[in-house]
C-alpha atoms as a PDB file:
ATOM      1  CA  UNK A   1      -0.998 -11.202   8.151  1.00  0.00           C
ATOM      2  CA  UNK A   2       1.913 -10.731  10.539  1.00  0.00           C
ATOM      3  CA  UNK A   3       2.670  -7.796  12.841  1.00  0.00           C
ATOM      4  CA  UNK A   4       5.398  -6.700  10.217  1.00  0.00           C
ATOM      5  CA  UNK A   5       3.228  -6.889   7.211  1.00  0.00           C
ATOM      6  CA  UNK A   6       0.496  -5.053   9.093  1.00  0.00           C
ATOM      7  CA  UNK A   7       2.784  -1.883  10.028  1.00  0.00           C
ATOM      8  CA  UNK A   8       4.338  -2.102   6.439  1.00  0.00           C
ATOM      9  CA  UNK A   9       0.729  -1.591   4.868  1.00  0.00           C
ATOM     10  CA  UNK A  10      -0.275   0.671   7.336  1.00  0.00           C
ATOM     11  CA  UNK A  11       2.610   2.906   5.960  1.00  0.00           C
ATOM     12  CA  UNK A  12       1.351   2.960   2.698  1.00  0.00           C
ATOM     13  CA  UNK A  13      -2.048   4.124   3.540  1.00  0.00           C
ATOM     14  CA  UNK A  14      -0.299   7.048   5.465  1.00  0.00           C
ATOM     15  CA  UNK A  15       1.859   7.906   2.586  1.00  0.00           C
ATOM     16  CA  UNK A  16      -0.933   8.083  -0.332  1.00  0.00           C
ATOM     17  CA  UNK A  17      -2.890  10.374   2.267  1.00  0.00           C
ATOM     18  CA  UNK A  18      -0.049  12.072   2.883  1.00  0.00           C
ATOM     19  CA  UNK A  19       1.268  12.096  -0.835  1.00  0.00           C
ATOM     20  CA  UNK A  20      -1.640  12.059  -2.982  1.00  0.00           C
ATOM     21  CA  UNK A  21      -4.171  13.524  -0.491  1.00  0.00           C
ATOM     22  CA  UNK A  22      -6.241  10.881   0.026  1.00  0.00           C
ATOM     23  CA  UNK A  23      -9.048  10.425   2.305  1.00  0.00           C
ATOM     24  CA  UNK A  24      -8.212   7.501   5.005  1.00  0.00           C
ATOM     25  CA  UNK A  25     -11.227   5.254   3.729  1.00  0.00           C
ATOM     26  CA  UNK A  26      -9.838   5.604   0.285  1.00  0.00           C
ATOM     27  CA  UNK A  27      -6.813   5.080   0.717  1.00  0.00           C
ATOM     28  CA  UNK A  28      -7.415   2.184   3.127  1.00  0.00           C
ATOM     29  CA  UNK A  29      -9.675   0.465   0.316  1.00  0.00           C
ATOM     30  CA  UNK A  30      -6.939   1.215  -2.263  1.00  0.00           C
ATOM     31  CA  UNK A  31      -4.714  -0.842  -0.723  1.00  0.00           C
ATOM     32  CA  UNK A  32      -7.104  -3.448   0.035  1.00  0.00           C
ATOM     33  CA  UNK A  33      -8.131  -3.497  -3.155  1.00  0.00           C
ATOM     34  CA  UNK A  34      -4.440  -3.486  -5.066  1.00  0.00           C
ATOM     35  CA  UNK A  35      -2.033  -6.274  -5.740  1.00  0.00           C
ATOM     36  CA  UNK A  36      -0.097  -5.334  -2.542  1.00  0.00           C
ATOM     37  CA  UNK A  37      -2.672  -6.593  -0.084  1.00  0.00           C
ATOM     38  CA  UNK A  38      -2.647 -10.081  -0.964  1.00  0.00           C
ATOM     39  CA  UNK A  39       1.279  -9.847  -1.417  1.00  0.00           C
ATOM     40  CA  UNK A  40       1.850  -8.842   1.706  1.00  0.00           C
ATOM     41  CA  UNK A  41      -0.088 -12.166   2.632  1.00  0.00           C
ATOM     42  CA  UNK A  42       1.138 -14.469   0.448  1.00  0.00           C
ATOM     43  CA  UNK A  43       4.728 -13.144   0.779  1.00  0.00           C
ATOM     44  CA  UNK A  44       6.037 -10.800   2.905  1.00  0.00           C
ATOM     45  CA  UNK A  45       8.997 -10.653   3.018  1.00  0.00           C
ATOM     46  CA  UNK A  46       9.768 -10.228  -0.928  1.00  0.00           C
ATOM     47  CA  UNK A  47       7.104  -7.870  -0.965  1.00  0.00           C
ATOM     48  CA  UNK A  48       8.401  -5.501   1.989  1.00  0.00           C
ATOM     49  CA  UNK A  49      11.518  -5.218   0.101  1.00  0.00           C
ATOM     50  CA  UNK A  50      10.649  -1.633  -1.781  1.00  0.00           C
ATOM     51  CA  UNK A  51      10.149   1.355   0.116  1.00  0.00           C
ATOM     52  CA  UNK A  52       6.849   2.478   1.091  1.00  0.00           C
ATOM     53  CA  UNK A  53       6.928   5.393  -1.132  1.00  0.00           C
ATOM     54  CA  UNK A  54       7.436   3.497  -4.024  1.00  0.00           C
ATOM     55  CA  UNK A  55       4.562   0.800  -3.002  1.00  0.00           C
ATOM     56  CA  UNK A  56       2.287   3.800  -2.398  1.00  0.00           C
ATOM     57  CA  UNK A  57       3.039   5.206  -5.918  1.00  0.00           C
ATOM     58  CA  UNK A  58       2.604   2.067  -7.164  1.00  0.00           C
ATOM     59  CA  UNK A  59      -0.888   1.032  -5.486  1.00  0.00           C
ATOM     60  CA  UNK A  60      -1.841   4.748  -6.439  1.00  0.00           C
ATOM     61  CA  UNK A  61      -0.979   4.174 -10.370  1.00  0.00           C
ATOM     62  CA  UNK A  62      -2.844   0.238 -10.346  1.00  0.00           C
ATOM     63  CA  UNK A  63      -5.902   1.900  -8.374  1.00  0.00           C
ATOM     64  CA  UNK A  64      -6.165   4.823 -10.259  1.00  0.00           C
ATOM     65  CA  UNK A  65      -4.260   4.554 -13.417  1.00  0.00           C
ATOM     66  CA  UNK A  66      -1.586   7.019 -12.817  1.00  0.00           C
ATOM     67  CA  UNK A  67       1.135   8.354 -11.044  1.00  0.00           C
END
């Protein structure tokens, strides 16, 4: 995973801590974990397109089944 990739997801662990209070592990193994993770390696670019809010909301409602 690039440099780029690695800051993007790095922003969407802060923002679910930081949005849906979640401890760093979990939110670190949500991501891991989500459809975003393997995105981010398979395709980047198309994947960095959305904002990191919305990618956090969306990891947050695939992981845990809400929003």
């Amino acid at each position: 995973m690039g440099v780029k990739a690695l800051s993007y997801m790095d922003s969407v662990i802060l923002a679910l801590i930081r949005n849906y209070r979640l401890p760093e592990e979990d939110a670190t193994r949500a991501v891991k974990s989500s459809y975003l993770y393997e995105s981010l390696i398979e395709n980047p670019t198309d994947t960095m397109h959305d904002s990191i809010n919305t990618s956090a909301d969306n990891v947050y409602a695939e992981i845990y089944g809400e929003n």
